[in-house]
Protein backbone atom coordinates (compact mmCIF):
# COMPACT_ATOMS: atom_id res chain seq x y z
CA UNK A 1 -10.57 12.30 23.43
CA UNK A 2 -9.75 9.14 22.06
CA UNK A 3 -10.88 6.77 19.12
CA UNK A 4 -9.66 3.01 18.76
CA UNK A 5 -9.91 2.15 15.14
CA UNK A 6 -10.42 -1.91 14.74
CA UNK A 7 -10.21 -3.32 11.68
CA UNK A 8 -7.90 -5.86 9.75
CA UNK A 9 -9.13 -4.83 6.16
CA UNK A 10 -8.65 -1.16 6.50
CA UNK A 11 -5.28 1.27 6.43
CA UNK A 12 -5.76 2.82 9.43
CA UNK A 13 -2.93 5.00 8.19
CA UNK A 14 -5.33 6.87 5.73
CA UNK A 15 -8.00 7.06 8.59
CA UNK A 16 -5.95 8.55 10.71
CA UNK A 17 -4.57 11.28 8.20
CA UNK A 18 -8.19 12.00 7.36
CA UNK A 19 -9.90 11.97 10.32
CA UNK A 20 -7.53 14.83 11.75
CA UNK A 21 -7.88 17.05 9.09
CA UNK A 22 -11.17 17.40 10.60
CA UNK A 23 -10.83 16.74 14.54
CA UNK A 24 -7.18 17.61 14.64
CA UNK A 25 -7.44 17.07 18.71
CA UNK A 26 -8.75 13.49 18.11
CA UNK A 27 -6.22 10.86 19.18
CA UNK A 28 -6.45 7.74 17.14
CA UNK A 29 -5.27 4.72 18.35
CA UNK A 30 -4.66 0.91 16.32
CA UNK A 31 -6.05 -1.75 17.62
CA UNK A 32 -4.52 -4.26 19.81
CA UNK A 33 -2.47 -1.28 20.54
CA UNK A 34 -5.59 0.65 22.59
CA UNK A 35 -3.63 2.11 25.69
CA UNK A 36 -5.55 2.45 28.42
CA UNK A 37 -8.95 1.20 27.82
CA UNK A 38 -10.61 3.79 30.05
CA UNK A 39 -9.40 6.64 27.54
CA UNK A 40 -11.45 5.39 24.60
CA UNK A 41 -14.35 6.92 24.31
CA UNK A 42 -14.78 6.39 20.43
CA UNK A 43 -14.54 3.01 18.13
CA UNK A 44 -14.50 3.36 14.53
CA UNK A 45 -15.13 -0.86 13.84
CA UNK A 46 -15.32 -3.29 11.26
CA UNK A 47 -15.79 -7.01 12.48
CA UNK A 48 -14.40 -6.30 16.27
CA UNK A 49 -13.63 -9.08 18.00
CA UNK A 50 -16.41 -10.49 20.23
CA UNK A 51 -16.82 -9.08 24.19
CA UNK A 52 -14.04 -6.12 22.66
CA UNK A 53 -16.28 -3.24 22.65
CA UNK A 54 -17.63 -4.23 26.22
CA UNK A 55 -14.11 -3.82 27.89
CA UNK A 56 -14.03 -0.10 27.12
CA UNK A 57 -15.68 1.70 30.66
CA UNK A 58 -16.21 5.25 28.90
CA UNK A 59 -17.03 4.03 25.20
CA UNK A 60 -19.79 7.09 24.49
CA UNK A 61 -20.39 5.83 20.61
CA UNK A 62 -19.50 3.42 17.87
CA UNK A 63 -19.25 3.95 14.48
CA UNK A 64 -19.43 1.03 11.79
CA UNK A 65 -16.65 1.14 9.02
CA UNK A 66 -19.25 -0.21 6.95
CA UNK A 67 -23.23 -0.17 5.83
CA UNK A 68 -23.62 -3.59 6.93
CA UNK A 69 -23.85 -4.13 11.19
CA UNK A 70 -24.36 -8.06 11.56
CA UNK A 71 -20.73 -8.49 13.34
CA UNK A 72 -21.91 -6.51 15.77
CA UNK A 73 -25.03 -8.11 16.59
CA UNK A 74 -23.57 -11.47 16.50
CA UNK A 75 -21.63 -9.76 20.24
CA UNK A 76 -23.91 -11.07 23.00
CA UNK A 77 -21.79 -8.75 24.91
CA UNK A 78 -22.31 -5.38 22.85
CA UNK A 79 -22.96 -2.37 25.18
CA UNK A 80 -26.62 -2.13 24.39
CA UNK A 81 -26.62 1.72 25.97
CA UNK A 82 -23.56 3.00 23.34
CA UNK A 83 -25.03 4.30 20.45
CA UNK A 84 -23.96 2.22 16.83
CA UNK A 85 -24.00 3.83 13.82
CA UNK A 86 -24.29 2.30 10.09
CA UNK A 87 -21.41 4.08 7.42
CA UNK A 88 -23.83 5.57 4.91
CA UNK A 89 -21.78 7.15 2.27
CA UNK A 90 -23.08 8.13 -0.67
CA UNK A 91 -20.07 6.99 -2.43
CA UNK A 92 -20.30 3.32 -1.11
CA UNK A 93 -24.43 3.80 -2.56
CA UNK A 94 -22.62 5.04 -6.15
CA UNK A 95 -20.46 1.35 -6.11
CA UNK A 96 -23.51 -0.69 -4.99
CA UNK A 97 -25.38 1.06 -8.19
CA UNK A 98 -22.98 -0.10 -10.14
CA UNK A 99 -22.26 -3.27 -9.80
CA UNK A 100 -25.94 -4.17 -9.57
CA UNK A 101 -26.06 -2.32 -12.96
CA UNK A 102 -23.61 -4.62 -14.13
CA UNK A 103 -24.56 -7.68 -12.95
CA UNK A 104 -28.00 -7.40 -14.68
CA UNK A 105 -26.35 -6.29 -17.97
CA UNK A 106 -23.75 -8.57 -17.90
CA UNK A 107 -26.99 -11.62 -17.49
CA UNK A 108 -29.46 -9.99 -19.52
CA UNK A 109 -26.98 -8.84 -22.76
CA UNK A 110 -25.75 -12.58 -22.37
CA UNK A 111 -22.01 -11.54 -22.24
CA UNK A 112 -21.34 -15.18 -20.75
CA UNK A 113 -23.13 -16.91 -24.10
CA UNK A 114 -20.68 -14.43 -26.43
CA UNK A 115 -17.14 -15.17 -24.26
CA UNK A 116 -18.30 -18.76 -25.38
CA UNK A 117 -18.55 -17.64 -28.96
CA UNK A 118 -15.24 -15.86 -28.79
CA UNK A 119 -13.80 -19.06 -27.59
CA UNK A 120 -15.09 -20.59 -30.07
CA UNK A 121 -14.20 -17.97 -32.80
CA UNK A 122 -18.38 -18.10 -33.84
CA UNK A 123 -19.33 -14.94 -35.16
CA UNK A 124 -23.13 -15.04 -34.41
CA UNK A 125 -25.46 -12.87 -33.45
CA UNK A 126 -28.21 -13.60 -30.57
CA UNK A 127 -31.51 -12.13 -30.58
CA UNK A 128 -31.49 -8.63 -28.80
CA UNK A 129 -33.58 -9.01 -25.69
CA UNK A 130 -36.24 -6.58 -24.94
CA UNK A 131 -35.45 -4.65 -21.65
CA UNK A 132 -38.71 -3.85 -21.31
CA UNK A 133 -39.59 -6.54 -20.37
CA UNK A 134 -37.34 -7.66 -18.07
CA UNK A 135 -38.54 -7.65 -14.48
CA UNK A 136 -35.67 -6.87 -11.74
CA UNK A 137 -37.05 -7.46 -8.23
CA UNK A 138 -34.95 -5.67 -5.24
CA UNK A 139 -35.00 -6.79 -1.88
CA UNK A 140 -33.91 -4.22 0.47
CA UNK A 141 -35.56 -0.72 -0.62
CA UNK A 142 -32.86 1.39 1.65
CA UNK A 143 -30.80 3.74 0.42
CA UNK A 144 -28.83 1.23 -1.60
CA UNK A 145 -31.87 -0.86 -3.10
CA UNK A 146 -33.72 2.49 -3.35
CA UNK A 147 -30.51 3.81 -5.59
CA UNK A 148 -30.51 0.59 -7.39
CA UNK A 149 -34.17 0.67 -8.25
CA UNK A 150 -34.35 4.41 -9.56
CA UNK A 151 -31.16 3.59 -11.86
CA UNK A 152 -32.21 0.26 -13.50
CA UNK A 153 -35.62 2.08 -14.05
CA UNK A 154 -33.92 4.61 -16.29
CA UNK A 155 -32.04 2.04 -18.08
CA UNK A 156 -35.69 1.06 -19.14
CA UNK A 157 -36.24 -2.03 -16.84
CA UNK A 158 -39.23 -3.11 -15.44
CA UNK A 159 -37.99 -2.57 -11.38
CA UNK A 160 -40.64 -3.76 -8.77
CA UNK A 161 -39.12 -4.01 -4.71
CA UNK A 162 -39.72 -6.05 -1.73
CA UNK A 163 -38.91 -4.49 2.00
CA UNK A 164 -40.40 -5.28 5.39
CA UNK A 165 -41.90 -2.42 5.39
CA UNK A 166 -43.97 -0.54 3.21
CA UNK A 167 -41.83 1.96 0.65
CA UNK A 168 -43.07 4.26 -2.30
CA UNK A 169 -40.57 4.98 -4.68
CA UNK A 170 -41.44 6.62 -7.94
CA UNK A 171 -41.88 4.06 -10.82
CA UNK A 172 -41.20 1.19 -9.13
CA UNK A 173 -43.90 -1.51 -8.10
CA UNK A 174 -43.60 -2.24 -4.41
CA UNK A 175 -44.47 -5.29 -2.03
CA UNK A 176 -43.82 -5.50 1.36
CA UNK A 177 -43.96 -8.07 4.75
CA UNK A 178 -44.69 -11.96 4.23
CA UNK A 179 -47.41 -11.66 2.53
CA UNK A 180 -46.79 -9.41 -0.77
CA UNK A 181 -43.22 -12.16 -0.70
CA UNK A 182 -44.66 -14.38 -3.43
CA UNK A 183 -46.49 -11.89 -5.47
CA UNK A 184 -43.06 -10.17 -5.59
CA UNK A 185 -41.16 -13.36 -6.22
CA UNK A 186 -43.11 -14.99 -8.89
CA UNK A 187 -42.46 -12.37 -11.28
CA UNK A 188 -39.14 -11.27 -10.32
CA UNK A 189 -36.43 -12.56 -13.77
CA UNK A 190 -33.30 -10.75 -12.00
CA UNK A 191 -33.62 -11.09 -8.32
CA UNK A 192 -30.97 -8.59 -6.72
CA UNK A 193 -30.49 -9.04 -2.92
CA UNK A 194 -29.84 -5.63 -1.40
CA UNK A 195 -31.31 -6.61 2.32
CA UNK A 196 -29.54 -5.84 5.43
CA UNK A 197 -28.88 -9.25 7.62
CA UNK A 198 -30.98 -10.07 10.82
CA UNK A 199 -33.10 -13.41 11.74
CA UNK A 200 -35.79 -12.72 9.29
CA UNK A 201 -33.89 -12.37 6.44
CA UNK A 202 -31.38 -14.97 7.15
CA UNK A 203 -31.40 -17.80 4.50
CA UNK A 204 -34.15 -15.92 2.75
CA UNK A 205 -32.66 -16.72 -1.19
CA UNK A 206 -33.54 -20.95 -0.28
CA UNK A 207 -35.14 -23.55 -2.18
CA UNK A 208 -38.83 -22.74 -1.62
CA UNK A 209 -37.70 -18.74 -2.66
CA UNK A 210 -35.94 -19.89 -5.58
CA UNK A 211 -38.52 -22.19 -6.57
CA UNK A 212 -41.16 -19.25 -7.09
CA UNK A 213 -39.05 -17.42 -9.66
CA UNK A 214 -39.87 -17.81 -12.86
CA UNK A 215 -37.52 -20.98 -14.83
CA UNK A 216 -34.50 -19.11 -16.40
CA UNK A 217 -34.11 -15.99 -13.64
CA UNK A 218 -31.28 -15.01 -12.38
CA UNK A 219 -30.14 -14.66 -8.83
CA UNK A 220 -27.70 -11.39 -7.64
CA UNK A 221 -26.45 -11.55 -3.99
CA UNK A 222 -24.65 -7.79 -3.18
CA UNK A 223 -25.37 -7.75 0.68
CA UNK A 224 -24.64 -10.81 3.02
CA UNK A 225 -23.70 -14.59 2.14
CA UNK A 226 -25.31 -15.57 4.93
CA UNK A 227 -28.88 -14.87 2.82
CA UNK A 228 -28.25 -17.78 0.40
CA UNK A 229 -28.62 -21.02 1.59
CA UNK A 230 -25.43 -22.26 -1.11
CA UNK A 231 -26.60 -26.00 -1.74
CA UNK A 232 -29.90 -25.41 -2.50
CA UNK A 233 -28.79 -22.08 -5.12
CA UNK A 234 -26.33 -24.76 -6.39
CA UNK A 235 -28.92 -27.37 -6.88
CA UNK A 236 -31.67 -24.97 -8.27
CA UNK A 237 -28.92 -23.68 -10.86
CA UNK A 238 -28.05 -27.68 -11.84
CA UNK A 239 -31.82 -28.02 -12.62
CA UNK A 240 -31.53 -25.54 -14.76
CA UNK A 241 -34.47 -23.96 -13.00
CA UNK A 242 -32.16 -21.07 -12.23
CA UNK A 243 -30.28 -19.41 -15.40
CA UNK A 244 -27.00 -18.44 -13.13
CA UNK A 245 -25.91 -16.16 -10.18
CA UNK A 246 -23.69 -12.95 -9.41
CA UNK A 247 -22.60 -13.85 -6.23
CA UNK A 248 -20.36 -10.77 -3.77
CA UNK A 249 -20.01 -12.55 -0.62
CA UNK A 250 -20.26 -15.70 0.85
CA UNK A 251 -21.10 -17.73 4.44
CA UNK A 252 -17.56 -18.39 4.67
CA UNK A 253 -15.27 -15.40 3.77
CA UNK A 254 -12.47 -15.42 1.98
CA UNK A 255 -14.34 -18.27 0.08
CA UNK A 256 -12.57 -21.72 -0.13
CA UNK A 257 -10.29 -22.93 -3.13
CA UNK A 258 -12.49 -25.92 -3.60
CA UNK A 259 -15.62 -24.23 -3.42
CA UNK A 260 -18.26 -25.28 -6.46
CA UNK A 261 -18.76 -21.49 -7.07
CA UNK A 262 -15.31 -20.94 -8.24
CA UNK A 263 -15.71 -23.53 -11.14
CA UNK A 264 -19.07 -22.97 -12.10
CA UNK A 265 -20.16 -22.33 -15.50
CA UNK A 266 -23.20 -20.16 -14.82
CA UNK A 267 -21.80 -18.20 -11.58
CA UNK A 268 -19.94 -15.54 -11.35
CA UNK A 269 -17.54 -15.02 -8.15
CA UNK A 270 -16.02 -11.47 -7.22
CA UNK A 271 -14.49 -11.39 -3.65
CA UNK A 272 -16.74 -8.69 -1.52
CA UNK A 273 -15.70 -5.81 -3.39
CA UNK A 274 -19.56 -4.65 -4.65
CA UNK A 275 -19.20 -1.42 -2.51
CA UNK A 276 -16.15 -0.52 -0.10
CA UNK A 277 -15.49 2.38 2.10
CA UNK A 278 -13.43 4.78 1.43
CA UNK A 279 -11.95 7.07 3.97
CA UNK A 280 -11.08 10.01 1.72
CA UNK A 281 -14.97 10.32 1.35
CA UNK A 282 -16.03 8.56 4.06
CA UNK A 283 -14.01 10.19 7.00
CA UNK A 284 -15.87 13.56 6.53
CA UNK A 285 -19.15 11.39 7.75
CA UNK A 286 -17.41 9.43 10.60
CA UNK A 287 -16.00 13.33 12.15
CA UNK A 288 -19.67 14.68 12.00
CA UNK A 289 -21.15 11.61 13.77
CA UNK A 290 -17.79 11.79 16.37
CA UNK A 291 -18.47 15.45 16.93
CA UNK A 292 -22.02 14.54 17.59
CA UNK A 293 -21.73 11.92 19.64
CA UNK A 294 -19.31 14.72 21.63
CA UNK A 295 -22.32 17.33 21.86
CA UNK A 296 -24.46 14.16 23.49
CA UNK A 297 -26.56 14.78 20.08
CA UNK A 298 -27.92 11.08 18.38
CA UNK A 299 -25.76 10.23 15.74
CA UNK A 300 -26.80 10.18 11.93
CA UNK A 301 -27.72 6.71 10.45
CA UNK A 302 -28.04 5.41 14.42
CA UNK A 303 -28.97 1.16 14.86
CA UNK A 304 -31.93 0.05 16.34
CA UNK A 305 -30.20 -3.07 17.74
CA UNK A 306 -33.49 -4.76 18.58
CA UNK A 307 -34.78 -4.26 14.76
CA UNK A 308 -31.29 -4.88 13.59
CA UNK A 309 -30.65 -2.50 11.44
């Protein structure tokens, strides 16, 4: 059996070595180089290039390199009868945790306000603020957000979600579908983005959303840059409405030189690097769903393509 592994951000190298400690009869092949495109009956994908995945006769199942799926959906010719499945590794949840963790911190212990005291060799002390009563809204309570949420809330934050759907997670205040969207918002000091990226979330973090947070929050965008609509974050945080932003990822990826976001004082840039996969933990997951796929058994974290996600 055969796998084609496409992806231009990703060693295939170390995929390779790892997947065949596990399916040593698995032949793994590098995209463009894919043979003969009747023998692959496996993809292992990040971003594939659009109409790829059709051209493949006997493709039984593909496997996302990644949590998020939006390149795929964004294929009007994805094979709608091959099963996709999102990379849910619980080592990819662990960096998500963390840099959510930070990004709060690094806002609500006002590290920005002291590198401007250090610059200006002030020794002064700001007023400690009270975690306790700092709200930190989630959107997205999946395994990520849900991680997110149960971690802040030990830190001693006041954690309250927003999904689609309803969710009960122990501690945290939850709100769900359009109309618990405002409650949720108008409360919401740190609002962390955690959502996966389909039609109805698209755009969601705009200028009627950021309007409804409270003047001074903060905005945290960990999960597609496609959910911020950038001139109207830009123009809420040059009110002074919004306090600053965290931003991950971006619309346009890797994110242009003369992009506002690089030079603004009040946001902070890091280049899509909140959570990525790593095959030496990863590859045991992407075997199990291969050797499932094999058996003609459903594969663990399977898409819904029509929900999308």
């Amino acid at each position: 059996m055969a796998l084609l592994f496409i992806s231009e951000n990703d060693d295939p190298s170390v995929w390779k070595a790892e997947l065949a400690k596990a399916i040593p009869e698995l032949e793994v092949r590098i995209w463009p180089d894919s043979g003969d495109a009747g023998d692959i009956e496996y993809a292992l994908a990040w971003n594939p290039p659009l109409g790829l995945l059709a051209s493949f006769p006997k493709l039984r199942f593909i496997q996302a390199l990644g949590m998020g799926i939006d390149h795929f959906l964004a294929d009007s010719d994805m094979p709608e009868n091959v099963p996709l499945a999102r990379l849910v590794d619980p080592d990819m949840v662990r960096q998500m945790t963390e840099f959510v963790i930070h990004a709060v911190l690094r806002f609500h212990r006002q590290a920005a306000l002291y590198a401007r005291h250090q610059g200006a060799r002030l020794w002064h002390q700001e007023a400690i603020p009270d975690t306790r009563k700092a709200t930190i809204g989630i959107m997205g309570l999946g395994m990520l957000g849900a991680d997110a949420a149960a971690n802040l809330d030990a830190i001693g934050f006041r954690v309250r979600g927003w999904s689609r759907r309803p969710h009960e997670l122990a501690n945290i205040e939850s709100f769900h579908g359009r109309n618990g969207f405002e409650d949720f918002i108008s409360e919401t000091q740190f609002l962390v983005c955690l959502l996966p990226l389909n039609e109805s979330t698209a755009d969601i973090i705009n200028k009627d959303t950021l309007a409804l947070l409270p003047e001074g929050a903060y905005v945290i965008n960990a999960a597609r840059g496609d959910h911020v609509v950038e001139g109207d974050l830009l123009n809420a945080i040059n009110s002074g409405h919004i306090a600053g932003a965290a931003l991950d990822v971006f619309r346009t990826e890797p994110l242009a030189p003369d992009h506002p976001f690089w030079a603004h004082p009040n946001i902070h840039v890091t280049p899509h690097v909140a959570a990525l996969t790593n095959p030496l933990t990863a590859a045991r997951l992407v075997a199990k769903n291969i050797q499932r796929a094999a058996a003609g058994q459903p594969p663990d974290n399977l898409v819904d393509l029509r929900r999308g996600y």
